[in-house]
Protein backbone atom coordinates (compact mmCIF):
# COMPACT_ATOMS: atom_id res chain seq x y z
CA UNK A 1 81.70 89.37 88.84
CA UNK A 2 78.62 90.36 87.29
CA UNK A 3 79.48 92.95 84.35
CA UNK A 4 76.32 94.34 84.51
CA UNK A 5 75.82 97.94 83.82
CA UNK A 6 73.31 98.85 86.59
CA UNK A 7 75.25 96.97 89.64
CA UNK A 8 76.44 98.72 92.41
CA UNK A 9 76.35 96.21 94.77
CA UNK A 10 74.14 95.42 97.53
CA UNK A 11 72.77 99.10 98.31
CA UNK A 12 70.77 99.68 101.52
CA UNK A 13 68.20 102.15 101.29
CA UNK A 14 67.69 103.46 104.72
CA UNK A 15 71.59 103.19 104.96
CA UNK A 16 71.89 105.39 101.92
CA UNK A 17 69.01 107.28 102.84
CA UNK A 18 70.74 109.16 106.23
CA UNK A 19 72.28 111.37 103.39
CA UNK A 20 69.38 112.73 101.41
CA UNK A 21 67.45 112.82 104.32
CA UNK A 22 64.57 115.01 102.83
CA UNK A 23 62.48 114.61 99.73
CA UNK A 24 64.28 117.81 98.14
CA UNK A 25 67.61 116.43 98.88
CA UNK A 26 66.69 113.14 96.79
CA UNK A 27 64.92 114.72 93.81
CA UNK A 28 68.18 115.18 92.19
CA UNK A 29 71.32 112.70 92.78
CA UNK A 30 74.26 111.64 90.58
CA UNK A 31 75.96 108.27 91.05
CA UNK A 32 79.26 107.62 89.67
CA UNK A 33 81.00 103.71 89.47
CA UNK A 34 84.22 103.42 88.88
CA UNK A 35 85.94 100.03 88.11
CA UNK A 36 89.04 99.73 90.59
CA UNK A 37 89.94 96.36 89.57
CA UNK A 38 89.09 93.35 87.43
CA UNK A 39 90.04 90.20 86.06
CA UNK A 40 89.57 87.56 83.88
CA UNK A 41 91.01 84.50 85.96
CA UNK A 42 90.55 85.35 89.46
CA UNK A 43 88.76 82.95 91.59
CA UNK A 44 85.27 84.21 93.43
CA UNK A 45 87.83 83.90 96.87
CA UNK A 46 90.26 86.16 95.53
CA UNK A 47 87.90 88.35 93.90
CA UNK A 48 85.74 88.92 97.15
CA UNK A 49 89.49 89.56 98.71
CA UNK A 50 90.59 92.04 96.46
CA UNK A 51 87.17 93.45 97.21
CA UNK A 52 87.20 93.48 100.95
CA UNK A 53 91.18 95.47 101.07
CA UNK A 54 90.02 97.86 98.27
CA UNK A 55 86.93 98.98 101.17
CA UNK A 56 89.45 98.54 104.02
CA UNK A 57 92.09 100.65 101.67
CA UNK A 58 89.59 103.31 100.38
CA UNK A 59 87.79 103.35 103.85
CA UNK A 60 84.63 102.49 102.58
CA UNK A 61 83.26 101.23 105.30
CA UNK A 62 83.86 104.23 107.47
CA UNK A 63 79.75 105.19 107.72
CA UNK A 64 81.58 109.31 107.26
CA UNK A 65 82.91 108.13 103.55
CA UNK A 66 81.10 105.60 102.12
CA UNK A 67 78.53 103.07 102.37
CA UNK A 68 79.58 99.59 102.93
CA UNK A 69 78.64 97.76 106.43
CA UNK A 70 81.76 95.16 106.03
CA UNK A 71 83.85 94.34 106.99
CA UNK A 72 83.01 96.36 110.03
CA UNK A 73 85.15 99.64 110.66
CA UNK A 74 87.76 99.46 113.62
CA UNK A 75 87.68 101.76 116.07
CA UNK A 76 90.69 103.79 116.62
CA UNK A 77 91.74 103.56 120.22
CA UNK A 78 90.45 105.96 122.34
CA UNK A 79 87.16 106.82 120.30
């Protein structure tokens, strides 16, 4: 929604931190965006829908992928 260059969403720092844990490991990152989807009439609902299966779909929000707290990752049974 905002077709800004520099937005990658609402980034935590200490979240994004666990994986460049030491000061070495952050002196030299790459970050790569990648537009999955966009449109020029979708509503702010169906936009922030589209955007909530795309982290369900990709598994974003599994903490072992990617970064995003929600929606929150089911459990599988059993673990």
């Amino acid at each position: 929604m905002t077709d800004s260059i520099s937005y990658f969403g609402s980034a935590d720092s200490e979240y994004v931190g666990r994986d460049f844990p030491t000061r070495e490991s952050r002196s030299d990152i790459t970050i790569r965006k990648e537009v999955l989807w966009e449109s020029d009439v979708a509503t702010k609902g169906e936009v922030l829908a589209k955007e909530r299966s795309l982290i369900v779909q990709y598994r974003s929000n599994d903490p072992n992928i990617g970064y995003n707290k929600f929606p929150k990752k089911k459990e599988s049974p059993g673990g």
